[in-house]
PDB file of N, CA and C in Angstrom:
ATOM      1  N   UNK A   1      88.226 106.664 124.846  1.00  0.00           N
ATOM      2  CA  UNK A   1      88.689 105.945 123.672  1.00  0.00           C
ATOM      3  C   UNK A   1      89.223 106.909 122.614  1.00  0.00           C
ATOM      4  N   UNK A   2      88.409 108.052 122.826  1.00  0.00           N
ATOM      5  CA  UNK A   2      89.439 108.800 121.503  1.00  0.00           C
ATOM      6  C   UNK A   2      90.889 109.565 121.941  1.00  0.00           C
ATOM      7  N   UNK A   3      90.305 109.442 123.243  1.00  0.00           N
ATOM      8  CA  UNK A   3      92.154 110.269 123.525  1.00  0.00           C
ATOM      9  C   UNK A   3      93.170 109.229 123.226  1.00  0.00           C
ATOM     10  N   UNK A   4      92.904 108.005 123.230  1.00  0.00           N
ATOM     11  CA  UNK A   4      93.565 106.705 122.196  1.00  0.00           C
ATOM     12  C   UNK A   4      94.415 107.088 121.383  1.00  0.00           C
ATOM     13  N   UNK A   5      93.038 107.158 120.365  1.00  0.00           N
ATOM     14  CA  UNK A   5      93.211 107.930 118.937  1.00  0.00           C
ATOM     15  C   UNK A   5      93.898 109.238 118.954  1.00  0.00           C
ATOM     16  N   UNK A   6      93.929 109.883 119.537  1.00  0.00           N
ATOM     17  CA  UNK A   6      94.575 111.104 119.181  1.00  0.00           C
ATOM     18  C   UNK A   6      96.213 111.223 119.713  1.00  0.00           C
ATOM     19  N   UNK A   7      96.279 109.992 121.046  1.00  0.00           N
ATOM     20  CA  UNK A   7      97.633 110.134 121.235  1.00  0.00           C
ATOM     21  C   UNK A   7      98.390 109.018 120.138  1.00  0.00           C
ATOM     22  N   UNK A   8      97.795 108.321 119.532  1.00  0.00           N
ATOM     23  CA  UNK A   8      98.410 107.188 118.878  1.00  0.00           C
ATOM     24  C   UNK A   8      98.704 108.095 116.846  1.00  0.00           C
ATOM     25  N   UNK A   9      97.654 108.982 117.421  1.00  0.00           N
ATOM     26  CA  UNK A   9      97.907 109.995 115.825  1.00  0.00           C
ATOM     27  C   UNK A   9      99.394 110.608 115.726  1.00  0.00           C
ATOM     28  N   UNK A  10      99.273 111.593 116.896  1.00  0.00           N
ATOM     29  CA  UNK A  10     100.541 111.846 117.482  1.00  0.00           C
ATOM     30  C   UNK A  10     101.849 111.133 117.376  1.00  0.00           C
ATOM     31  N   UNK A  11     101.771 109.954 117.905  1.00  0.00           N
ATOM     32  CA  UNK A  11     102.788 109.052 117.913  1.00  0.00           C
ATOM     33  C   UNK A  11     103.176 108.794 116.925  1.00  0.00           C
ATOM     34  N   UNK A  12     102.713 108.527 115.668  1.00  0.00           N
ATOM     35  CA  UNK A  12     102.443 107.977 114.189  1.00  0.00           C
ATOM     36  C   UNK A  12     103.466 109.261 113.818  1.00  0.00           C
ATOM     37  N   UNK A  13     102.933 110.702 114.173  1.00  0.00           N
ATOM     38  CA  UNK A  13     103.594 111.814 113.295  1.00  0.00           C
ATOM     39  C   UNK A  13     105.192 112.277 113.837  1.00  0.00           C
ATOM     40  N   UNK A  14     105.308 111.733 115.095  1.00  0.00           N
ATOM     41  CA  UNK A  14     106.263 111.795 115.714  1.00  0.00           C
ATOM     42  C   UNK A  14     107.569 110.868 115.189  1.00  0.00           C
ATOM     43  N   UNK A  15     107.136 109.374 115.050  1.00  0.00           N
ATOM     44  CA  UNK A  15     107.653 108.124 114.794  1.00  0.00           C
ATOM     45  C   UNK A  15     107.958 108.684 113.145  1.00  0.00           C
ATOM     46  N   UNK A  16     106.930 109.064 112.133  1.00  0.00           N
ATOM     47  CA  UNK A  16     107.711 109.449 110.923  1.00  0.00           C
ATOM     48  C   UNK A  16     108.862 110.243 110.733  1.00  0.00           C
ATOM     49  N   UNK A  17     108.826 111.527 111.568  1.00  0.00           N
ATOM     50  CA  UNK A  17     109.312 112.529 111.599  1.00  0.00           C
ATOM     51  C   UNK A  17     110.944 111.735 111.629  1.00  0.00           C
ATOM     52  N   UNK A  18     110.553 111.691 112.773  1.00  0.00           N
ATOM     53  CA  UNK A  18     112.020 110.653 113.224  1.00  0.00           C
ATOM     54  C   UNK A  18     112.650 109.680 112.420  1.00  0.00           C
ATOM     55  N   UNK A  19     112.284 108.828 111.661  1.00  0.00           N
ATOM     56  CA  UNK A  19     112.410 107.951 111.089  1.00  0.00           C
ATOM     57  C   UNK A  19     112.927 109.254 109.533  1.00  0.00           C
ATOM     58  N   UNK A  20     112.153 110.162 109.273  1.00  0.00           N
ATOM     59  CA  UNK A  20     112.442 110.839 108.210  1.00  0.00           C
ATOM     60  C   UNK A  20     113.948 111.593 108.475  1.00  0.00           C
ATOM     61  N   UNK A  21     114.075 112.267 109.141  1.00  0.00           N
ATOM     62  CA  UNK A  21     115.171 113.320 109.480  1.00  0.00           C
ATOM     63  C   UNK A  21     116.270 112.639 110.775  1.00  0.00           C
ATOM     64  N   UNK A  22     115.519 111.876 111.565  1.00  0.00           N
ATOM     65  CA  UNK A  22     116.790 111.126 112.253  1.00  0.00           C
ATOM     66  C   UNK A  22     117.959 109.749 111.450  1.00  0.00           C
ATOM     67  N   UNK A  23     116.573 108.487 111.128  1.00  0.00           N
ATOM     68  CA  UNK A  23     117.473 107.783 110.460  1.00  0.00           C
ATOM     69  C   UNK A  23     117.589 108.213 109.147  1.00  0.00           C
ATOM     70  N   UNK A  24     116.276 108.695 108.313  1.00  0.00           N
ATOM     71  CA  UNK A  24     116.391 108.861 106.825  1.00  0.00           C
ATOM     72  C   UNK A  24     117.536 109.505 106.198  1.00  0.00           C
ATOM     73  N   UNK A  25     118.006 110.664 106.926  1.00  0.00           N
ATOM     74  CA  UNK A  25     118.955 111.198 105.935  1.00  0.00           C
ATOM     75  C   UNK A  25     120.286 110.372 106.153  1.00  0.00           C
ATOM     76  N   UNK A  26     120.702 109.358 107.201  1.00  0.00           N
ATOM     77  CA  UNK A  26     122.072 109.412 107.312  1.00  0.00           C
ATOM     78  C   UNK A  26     121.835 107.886 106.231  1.00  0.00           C
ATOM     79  N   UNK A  27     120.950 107.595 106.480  1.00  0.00           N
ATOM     80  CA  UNK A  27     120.506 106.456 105.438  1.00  0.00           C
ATOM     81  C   UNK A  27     120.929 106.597 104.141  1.00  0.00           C
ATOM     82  N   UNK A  28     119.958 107.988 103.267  1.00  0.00           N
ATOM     83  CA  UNK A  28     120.367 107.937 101.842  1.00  0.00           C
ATOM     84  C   UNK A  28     121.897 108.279 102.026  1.00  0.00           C
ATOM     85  N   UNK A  29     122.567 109.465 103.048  1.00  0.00           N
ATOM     86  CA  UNK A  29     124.054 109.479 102.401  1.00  0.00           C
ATOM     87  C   UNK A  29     124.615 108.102 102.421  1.00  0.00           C
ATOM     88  N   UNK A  30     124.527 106.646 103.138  1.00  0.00           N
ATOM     89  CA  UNK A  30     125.159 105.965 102.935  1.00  0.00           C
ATOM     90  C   UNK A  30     124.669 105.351 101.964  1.00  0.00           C
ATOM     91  N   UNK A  31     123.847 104.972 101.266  1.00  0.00           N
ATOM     92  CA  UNK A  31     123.127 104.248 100.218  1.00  0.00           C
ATOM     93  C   UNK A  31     123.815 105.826  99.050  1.00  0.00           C
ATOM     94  N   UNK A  32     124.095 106.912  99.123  1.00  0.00           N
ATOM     95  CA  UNK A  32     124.710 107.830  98.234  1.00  0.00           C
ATOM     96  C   UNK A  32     126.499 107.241  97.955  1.00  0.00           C
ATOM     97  N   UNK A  33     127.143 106.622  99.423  1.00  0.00           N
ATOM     98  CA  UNK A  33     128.320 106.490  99.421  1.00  0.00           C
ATOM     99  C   UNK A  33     128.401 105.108  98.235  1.00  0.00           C
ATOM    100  N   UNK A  34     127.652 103.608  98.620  1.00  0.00           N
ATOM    101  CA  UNK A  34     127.636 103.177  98.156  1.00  0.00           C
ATOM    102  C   UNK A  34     126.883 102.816  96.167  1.00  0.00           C
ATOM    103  N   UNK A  35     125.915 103.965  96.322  1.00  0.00           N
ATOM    104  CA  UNK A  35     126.202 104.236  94.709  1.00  0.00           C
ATOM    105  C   UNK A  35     127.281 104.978  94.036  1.00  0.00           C
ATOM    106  N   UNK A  36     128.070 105.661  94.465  1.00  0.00           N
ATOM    107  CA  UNK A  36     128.896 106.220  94.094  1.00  0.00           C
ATOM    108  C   UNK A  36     130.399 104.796  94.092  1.00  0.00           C
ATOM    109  N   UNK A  37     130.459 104.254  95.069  1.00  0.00           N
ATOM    110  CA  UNK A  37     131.478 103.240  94.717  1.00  0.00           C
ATOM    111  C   UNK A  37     131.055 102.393  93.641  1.00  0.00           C
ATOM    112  N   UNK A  38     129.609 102.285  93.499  1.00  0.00           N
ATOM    113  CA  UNK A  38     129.080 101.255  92.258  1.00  0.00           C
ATOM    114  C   UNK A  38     129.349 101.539  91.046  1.00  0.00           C
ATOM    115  N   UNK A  39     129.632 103.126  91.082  1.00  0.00           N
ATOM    116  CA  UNK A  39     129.506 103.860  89.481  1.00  0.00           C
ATOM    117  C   UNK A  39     131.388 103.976  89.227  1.00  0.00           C
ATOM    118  N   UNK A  40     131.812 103.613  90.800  1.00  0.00           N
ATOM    119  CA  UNK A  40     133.406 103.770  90.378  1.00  0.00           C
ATOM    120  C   UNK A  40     133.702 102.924  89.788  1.00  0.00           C
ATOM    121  N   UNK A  41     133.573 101.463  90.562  1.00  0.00           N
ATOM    122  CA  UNK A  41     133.536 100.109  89.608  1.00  0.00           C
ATOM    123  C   UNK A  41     135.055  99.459  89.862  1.00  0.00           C
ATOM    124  N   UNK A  42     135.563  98.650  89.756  1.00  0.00           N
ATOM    125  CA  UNK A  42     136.878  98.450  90.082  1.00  0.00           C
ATOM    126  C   UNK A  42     137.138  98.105  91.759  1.00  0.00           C
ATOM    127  N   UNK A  43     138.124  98.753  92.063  1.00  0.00           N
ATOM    128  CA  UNK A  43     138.621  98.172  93.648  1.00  0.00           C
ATOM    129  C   UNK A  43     137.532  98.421  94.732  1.00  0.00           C
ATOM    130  N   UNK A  44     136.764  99.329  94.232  1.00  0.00           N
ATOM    131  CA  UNK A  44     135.966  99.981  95.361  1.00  0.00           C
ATOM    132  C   UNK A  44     134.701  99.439  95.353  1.00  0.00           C
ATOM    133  N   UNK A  45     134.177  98.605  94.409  1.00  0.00           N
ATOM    134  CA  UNK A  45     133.300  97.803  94.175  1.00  0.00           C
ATOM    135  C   UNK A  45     133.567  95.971  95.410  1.00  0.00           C
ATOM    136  N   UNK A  46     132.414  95.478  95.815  1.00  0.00           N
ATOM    137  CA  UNK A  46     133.324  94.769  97.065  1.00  0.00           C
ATOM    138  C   UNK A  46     133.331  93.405  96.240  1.00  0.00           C
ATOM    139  N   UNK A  47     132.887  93.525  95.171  1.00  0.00           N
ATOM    140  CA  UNK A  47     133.702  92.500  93.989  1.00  0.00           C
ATOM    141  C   UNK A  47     134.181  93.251  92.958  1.00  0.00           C
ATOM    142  N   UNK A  48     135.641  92.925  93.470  1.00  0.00           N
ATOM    143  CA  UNK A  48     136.619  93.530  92.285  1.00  0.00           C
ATOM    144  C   UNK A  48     136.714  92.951  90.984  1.00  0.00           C
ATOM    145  N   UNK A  49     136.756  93.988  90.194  1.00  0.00           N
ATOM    146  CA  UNK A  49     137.170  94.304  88.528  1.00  0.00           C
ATOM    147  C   UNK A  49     135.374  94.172  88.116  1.00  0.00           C
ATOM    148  N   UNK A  50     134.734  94.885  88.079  1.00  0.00           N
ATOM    149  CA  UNK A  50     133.809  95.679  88.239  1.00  0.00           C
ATOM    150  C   UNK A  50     133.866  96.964  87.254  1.00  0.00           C
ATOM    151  N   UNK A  51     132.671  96.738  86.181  1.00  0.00           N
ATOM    152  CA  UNK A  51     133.201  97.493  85.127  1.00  0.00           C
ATOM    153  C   UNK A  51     132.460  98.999  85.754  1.00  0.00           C
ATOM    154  N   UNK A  52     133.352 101.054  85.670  1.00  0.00           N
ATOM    155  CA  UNK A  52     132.287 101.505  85.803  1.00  0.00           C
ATOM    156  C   UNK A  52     130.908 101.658  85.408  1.00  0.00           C
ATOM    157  N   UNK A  53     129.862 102.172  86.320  1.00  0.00           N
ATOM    158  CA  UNK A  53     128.355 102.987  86.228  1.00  0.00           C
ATOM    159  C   UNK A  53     128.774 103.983  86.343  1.00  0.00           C
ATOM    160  N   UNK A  54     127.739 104.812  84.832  1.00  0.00           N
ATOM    161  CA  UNK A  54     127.709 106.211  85.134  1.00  0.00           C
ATOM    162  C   UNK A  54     126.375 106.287  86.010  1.00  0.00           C
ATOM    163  N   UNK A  55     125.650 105.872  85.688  1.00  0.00           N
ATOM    164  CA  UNK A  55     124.512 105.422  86.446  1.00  0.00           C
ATOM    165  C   UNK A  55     124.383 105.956  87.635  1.00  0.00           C
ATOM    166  N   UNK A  56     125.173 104.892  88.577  1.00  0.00           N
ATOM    167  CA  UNK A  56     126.036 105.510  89.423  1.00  0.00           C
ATOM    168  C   UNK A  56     126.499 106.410  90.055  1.00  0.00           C
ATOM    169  N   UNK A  57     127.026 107.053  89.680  1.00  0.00           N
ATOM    170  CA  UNK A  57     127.478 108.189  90.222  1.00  0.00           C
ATOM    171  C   UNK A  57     126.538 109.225  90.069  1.00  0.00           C
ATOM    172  N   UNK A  58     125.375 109.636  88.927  1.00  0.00           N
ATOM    173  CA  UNK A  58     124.653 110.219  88.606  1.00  0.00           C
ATOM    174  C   UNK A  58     123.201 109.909  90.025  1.00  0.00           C
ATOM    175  N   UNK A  59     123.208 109.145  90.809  1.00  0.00           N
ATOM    176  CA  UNK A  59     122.396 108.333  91.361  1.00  0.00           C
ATOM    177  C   UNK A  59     122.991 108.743  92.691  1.00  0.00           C
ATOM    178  N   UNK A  60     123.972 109.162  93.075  1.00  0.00           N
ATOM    179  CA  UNK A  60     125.036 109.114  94.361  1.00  0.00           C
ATOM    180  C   UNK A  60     125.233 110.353  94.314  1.00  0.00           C
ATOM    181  N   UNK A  61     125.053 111.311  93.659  1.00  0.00           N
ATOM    182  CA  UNK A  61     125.047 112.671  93.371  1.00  0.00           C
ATOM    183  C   UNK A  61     123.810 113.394  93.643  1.00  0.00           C
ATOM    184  N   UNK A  62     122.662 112.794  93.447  1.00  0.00           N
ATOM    185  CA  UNK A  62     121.398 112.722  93.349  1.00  0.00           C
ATOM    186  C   UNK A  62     120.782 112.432  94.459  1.00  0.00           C
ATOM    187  N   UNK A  63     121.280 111.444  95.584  1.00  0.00           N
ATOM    188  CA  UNK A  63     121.308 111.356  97.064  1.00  0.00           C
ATOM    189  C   UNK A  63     122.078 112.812  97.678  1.00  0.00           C
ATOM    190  N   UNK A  64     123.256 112.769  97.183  1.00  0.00           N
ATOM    191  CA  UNK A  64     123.972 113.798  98.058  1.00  0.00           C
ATOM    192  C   UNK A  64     123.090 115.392  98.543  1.00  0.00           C
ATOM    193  N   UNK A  65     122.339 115.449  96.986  1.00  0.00           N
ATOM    194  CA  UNK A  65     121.793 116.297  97.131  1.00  0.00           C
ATOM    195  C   UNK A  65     120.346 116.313  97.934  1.00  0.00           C
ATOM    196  N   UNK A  66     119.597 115.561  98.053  1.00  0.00           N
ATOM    197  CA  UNK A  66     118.479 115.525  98.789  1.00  0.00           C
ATOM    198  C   UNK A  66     119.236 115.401 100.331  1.00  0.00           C
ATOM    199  N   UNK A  67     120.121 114.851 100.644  1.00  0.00           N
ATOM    200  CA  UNK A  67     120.634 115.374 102.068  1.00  0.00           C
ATOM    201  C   UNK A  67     121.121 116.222 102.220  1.00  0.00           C
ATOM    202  N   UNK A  68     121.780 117.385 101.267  1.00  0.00           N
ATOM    203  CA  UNK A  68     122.134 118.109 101.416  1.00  0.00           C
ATOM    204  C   UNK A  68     120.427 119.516 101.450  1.00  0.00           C
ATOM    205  N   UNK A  69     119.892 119.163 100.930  1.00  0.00           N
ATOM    206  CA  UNK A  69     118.521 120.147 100.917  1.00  0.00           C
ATOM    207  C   UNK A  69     118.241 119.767 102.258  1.00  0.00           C
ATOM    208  N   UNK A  70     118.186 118.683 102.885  1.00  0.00           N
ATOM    209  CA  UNK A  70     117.334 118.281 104.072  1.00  0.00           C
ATOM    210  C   UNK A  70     118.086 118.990 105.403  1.00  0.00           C
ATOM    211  N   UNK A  71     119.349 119.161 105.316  1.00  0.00           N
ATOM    212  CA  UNK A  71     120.505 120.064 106.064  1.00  0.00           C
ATOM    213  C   UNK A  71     119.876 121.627 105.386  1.00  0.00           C
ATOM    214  N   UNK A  72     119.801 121.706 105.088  1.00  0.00           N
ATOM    215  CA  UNK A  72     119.329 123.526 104.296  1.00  0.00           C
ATOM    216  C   UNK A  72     118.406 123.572 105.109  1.00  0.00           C
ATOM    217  N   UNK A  73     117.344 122.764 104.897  1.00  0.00           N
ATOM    218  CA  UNK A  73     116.093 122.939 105.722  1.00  0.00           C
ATOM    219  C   UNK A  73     116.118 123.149 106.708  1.00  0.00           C
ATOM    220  N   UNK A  74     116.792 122.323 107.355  1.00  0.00           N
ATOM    221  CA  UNK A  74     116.832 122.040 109.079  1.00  0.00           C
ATOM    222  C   UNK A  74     117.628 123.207 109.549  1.00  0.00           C
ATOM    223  N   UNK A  75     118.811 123.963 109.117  1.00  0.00           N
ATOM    224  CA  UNK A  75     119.339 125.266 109.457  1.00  0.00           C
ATOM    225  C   UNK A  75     118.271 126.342 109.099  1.00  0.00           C
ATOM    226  N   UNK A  76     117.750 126.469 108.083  1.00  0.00           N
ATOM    227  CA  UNK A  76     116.751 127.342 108.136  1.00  0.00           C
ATOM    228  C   UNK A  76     115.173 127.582 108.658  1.00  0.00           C
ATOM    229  N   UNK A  77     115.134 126.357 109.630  1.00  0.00           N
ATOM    230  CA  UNK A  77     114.166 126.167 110.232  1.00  0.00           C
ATOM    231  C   UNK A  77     114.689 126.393 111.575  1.00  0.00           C
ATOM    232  N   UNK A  78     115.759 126.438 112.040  1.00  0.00           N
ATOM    233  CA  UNK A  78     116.504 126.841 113.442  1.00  0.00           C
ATOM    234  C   UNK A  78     116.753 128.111 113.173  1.00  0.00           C
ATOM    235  N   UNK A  79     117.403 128.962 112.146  1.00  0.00           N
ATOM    236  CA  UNK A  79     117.487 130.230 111.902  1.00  0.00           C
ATOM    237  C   UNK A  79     116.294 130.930 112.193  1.00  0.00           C
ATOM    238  N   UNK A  80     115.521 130.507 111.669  1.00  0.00           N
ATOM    239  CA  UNK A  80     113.532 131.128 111.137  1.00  0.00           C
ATOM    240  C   UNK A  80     113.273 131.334 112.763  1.00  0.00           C
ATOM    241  N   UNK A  81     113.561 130.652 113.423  1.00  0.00           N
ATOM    242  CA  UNK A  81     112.943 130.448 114.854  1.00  0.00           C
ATOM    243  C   UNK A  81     113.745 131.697 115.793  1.00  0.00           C
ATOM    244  N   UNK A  82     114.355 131.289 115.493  1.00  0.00           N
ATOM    245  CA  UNK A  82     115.649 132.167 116.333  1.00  0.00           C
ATOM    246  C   UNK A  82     115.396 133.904 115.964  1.00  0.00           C
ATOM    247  N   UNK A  83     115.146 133.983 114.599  1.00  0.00           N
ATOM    248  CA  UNK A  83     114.243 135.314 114.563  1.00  0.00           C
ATOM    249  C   UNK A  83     113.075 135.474 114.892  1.00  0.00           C
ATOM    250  N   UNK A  84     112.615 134.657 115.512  1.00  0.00           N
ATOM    251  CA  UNK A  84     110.749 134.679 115.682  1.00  0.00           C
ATOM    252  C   UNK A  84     110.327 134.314 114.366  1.00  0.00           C
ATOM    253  N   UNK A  85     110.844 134.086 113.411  1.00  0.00           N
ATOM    254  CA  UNK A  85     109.735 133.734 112.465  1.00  0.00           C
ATOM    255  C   UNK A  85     109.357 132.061 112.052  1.00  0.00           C
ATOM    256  N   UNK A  86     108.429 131.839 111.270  1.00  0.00           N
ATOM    257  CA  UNK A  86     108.273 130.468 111.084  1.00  0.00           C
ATOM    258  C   UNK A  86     108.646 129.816 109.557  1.00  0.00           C
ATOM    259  N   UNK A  87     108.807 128.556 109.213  1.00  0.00           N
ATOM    260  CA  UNK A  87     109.114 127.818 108.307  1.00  0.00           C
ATOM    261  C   UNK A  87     107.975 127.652 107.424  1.00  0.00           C
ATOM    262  N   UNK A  88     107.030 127.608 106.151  1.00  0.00           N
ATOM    263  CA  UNK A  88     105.578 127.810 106.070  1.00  0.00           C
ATOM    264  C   UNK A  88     106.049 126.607 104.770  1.00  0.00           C
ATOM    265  N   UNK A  89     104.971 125.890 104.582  1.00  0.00           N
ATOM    266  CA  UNK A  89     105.575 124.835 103.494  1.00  0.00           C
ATOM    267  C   UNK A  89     104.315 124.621 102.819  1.00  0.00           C
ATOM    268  N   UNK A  90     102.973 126.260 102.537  1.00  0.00           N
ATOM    269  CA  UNK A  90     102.045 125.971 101.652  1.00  0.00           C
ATOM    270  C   UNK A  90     101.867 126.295  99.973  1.00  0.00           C
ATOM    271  N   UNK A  91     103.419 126.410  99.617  1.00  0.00           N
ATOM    272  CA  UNK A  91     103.428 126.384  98.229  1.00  0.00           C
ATOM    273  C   UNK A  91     104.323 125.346  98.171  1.00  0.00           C
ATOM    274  N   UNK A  92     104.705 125.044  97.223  1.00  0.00           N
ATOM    275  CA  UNK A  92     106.153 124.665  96.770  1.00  0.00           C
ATOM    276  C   UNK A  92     107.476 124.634  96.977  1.00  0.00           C
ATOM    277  N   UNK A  93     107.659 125.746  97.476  1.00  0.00           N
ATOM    278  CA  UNK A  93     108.822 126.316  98.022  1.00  0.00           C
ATOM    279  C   UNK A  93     108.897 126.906  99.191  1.00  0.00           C
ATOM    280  N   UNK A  94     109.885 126.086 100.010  1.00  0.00           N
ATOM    281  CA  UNK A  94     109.232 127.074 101.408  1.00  0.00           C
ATOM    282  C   UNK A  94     109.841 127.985 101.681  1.00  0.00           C
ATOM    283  N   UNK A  95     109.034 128.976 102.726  1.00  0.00           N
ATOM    284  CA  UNK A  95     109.158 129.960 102.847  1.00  0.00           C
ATOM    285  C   UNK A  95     108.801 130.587 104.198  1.00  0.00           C
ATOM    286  N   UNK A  96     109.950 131.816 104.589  1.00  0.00           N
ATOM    287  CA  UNK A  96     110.444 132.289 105.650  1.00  0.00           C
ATOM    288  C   UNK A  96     108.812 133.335 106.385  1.00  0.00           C
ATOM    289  N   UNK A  97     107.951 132.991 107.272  1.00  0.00           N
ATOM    290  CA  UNK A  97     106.911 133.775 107.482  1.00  0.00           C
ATOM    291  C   UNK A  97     107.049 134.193 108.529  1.00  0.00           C
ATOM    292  N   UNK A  98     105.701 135.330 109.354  1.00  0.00           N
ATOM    293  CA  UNK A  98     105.764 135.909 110.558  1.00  0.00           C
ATOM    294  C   UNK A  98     105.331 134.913 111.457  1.00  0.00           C
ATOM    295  N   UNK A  99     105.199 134.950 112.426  1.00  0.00           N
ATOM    296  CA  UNK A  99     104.214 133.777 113.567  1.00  0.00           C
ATOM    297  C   UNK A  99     102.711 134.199 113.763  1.00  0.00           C
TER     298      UNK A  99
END
């Protein structure tokens, strides 16, 4: 019964992972594309004459960038490896360690 538990733990950390870095990021850039048409306002809005959000764009900028960190990560976690070293994420900031 606990090897249950331990493969269903597994599964759980697997299923996030995935859900985080497979669908999550292509997710916020499109939820980034569509705040950014919200803050344009006008034609690009899918009801036209649509006054701009700065909001908006400040919000779609703000996505861009958390996918863009999540791409940083993921190259420097393939880099890190590729030298033998590891990805370490026990401060704040992560950081490039030995194995």
């Amino acid at each position: 019964m606990h090897n249950l538990g331990f493969a269903l733990e597994g599964a759980w950390k697997v299923l996030a992972a995935g859900l985080i870095l497979g669908a999550g990021l292509p997710a916020l850039f499109a939820l980034g594309i569509r705040t950014l048409a919200w803050g344009d306002g006008g034609s690009a809005e899918v009801s036209a004459g649509q006054a701009p959000h700065a909001l908006g764009k400040v919000l779609g900028w703000a996505l861009f960038a958390i996918v863009l960190l999540g791409v940083v990560l993921g190259i420097t976690f393939i880099v890190a490896s590729g030298f033998g070293k590891a990805l370490s994420f026990e401060h704040v900031f992560p950081t490039i360690v030995d194995k």
